[in-house]
N, C-alpha and C. Protein backbone atom coordinates (compact mmCIF):
# COMPACT_ATOMS: atom_id res chain seq x y z
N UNK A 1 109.98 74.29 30.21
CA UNK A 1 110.50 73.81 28.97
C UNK A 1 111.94 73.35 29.21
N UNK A 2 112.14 72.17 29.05
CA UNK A 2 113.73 71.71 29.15
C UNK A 2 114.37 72.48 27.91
N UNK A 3 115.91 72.76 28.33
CA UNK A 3 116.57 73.31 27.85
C UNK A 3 117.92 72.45 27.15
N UNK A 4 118.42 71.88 26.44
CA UNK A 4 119.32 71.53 26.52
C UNK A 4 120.53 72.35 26.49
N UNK A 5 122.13 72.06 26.80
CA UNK A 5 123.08 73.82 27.04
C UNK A 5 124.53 72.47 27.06
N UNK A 6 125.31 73.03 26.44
CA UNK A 6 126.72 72.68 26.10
C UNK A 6 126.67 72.27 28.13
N UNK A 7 127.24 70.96 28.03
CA UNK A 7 127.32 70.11 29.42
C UNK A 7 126.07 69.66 30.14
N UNK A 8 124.79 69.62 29.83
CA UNK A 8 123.46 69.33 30.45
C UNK A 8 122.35 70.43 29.73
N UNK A 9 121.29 70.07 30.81
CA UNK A 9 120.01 70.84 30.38
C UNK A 9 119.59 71.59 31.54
N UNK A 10 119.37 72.48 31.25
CA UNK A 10 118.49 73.99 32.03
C UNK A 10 116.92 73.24 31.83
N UNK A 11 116.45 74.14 32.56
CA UNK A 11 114.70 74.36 32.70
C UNK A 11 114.32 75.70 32.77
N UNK A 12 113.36 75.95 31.40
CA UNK A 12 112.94 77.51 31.45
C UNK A 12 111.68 77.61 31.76
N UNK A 13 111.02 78.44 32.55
CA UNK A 13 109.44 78.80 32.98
C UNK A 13 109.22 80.11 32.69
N UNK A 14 108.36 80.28 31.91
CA UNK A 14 107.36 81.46 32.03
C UNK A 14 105.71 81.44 32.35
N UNK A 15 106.37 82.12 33.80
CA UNK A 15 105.01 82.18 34.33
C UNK A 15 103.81 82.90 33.92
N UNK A 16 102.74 82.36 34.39
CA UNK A 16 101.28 83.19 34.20
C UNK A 16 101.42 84.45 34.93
N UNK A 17 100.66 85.35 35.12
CA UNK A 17 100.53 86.97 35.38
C UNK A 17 100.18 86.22 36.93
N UNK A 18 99.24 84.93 37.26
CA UNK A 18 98.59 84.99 38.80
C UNK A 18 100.18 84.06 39.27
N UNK A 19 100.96 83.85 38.34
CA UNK A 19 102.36 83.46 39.34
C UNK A 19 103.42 84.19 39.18
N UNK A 20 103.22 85.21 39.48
CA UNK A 20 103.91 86.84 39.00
C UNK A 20 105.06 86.21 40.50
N UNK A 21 104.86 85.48 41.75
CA UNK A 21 105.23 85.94 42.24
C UNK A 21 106.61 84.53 42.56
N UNK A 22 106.30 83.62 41.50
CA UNK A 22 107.33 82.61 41.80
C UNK A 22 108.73 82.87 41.67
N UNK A 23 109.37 83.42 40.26
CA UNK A 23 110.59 84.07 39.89
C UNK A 23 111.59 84.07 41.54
N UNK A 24 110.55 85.34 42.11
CA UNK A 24 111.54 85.65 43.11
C UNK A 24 111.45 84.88 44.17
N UNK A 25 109.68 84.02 44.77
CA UNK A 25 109.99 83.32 45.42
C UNK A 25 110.91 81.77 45.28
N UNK A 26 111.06 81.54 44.19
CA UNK A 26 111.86 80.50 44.33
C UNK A 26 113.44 80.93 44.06
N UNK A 27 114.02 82.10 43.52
CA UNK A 27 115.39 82.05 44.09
C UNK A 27 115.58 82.69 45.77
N UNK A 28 114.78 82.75 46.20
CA UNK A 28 115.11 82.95 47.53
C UNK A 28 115.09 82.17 48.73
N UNK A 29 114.19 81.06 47.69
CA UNK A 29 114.37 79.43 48.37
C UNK A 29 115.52 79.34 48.10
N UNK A 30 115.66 79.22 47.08
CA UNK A 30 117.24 78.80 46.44
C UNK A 30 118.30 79.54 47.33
N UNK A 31 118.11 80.48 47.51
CA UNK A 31 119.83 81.00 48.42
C UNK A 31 119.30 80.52 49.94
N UNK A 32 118.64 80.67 50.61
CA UNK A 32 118.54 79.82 51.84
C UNK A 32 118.27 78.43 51.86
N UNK A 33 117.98 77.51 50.78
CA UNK A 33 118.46 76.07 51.00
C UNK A 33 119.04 75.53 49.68
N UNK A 34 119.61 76.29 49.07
CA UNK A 34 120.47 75.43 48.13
C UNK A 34 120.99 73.76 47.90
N UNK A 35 120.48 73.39 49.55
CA UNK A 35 120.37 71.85 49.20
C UNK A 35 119.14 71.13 49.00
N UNK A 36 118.20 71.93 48.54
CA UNK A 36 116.86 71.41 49.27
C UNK A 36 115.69 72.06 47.67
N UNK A 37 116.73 73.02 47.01
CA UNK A 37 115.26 73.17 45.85
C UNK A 37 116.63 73.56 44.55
N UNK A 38 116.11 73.47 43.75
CA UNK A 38 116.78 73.59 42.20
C UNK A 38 117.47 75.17 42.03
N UNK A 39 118.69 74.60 41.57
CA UNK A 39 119.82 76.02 41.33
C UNK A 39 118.58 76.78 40.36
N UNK A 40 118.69 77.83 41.13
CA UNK A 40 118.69 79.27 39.89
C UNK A 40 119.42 79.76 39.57
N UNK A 41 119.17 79.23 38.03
CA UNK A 41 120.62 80.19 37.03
C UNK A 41 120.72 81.78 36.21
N UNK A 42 119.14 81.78 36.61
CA UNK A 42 118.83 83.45 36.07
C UNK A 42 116.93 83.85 36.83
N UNK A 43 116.74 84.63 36.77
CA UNK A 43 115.62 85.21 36.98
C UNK A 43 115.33 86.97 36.18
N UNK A 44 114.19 86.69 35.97
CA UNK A 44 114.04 88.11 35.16
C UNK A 44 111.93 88.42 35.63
N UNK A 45 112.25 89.42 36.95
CA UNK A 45 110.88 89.31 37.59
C UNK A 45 109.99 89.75 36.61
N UNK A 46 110.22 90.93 36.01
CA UNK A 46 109.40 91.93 35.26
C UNK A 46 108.47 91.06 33.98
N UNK A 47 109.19 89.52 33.62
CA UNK A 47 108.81 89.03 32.60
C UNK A 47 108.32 87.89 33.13
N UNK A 48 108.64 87.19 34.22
CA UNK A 48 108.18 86.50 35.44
C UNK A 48 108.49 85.05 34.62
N UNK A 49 109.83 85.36 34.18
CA UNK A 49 110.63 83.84 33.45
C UNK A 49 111.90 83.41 35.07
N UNK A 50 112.11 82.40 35.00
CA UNK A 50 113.29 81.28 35.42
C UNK A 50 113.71 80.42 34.85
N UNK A 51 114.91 80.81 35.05
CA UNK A 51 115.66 79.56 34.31
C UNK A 51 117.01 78.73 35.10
N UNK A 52 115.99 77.57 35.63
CA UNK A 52 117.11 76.60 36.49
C UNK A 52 117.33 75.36 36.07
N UNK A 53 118.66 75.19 36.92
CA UNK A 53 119.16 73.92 36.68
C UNK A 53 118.49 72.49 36.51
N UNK A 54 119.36 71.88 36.13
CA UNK A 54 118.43 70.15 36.01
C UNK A 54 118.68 69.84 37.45
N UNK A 55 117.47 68.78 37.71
CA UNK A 55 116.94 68.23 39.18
C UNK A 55 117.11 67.10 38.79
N UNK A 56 117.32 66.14 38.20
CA UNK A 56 117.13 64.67 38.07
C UNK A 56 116.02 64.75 37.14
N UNK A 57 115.04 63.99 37.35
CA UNK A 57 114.41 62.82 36.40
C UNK A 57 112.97 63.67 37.49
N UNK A 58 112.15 63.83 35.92
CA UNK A 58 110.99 65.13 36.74
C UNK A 58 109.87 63.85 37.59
N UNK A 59 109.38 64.65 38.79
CA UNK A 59 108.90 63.59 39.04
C UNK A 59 107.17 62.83 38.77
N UNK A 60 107.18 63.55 37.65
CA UNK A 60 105.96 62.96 36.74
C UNK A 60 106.25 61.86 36.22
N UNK A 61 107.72 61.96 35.75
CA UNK A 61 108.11 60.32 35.13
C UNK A 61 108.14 59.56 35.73
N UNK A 62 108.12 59.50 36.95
CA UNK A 62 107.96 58.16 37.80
C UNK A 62 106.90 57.93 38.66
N UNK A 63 105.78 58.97 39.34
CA UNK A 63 104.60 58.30 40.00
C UNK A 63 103.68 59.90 40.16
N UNK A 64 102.58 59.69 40.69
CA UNK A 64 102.20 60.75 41.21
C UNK A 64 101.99 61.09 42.61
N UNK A 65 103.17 61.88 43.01
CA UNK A 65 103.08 62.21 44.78
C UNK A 65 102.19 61.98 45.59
N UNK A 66 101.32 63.12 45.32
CA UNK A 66 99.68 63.02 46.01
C UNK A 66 99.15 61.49 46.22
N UNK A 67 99.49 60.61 45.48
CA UNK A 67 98.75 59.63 45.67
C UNK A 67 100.07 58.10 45.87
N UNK A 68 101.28 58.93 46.05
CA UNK A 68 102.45 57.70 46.65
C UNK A 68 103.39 58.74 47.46
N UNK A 69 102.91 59.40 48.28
CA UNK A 69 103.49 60.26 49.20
C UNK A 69 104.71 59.84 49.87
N UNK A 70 104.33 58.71 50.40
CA UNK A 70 105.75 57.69 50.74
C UNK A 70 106.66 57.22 49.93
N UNK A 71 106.37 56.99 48.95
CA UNK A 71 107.36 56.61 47.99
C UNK A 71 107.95 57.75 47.45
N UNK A 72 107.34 59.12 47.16
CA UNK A 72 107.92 60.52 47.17
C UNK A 72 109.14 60.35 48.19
N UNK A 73 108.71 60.64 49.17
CA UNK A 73 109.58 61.25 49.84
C UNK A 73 110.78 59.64 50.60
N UNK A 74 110.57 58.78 50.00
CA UNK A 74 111.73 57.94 50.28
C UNK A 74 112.96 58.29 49.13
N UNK A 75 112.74 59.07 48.41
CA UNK A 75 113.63 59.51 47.60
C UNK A 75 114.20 60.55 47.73
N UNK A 76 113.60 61.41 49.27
CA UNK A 76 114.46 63.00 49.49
C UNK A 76 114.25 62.96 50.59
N UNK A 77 115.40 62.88 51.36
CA UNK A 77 116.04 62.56 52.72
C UNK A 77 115.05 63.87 53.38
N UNK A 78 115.62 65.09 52.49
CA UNK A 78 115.21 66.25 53.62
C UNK A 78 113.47 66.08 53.94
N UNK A 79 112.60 65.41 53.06
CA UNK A 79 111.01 65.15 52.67
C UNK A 79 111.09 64.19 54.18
N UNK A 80 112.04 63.14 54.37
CA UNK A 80 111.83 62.06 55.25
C UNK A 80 111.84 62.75 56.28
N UNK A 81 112.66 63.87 56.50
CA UNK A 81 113.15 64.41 58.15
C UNK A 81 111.88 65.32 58.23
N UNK A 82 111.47 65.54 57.62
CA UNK A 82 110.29 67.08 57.57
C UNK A 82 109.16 66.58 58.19
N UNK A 83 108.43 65.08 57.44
CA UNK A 83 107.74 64.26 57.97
C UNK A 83 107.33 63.56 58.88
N UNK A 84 108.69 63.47 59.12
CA UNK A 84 108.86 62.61 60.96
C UNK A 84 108.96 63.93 61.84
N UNK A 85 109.08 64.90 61.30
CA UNK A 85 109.09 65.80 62.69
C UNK A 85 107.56 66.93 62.40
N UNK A 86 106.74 66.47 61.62
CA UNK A 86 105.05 66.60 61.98
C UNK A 86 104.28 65.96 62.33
N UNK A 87 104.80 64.12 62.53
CA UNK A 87 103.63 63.27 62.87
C UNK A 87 103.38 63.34 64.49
């Protein structure tokens, strides 16, 4: 759920019970690549809510990955380097 907040907008999630386990896995993305996945501005496991920062422009509004993979990832450098170093 976008959030709007005095200077921008947050993003709040409350997860399902079978994604009990995102909360924590994604701020722990977050402190080991902070350049690479969306600030977490709070977490609360027990209720299995997050609430992070704005990312840009979601990327539903502009195509669907799965099926423009390349065009995904010409828009995130770190997606380009990840790619070229599995082919």
């Amino acid at each position: 759920m976008r959030v709007p907040v005095a200077g921008g907008v947050t993003w709040f999630k409350a997860c399902a019970e079978v994604q009990a386990f995102e909360p924590r896995l994604t701020a722990e993305l977050y402190a080991r690549w902070p350049d690479r996945v969306t600030k977490v501005l709070a977490v609360d496991e027990s209720r299995r809510w997050l609430l992070l920062g704005d990312a840009g422009i979601a990327v539903r509004e502009l195509w669907n990955p799965p099926e423009a993979g390349s065009r995904y990832c010409r828009h995130m450098p770190s997606c380009r380097r990840e790619r070229r170093h599995t082919r």
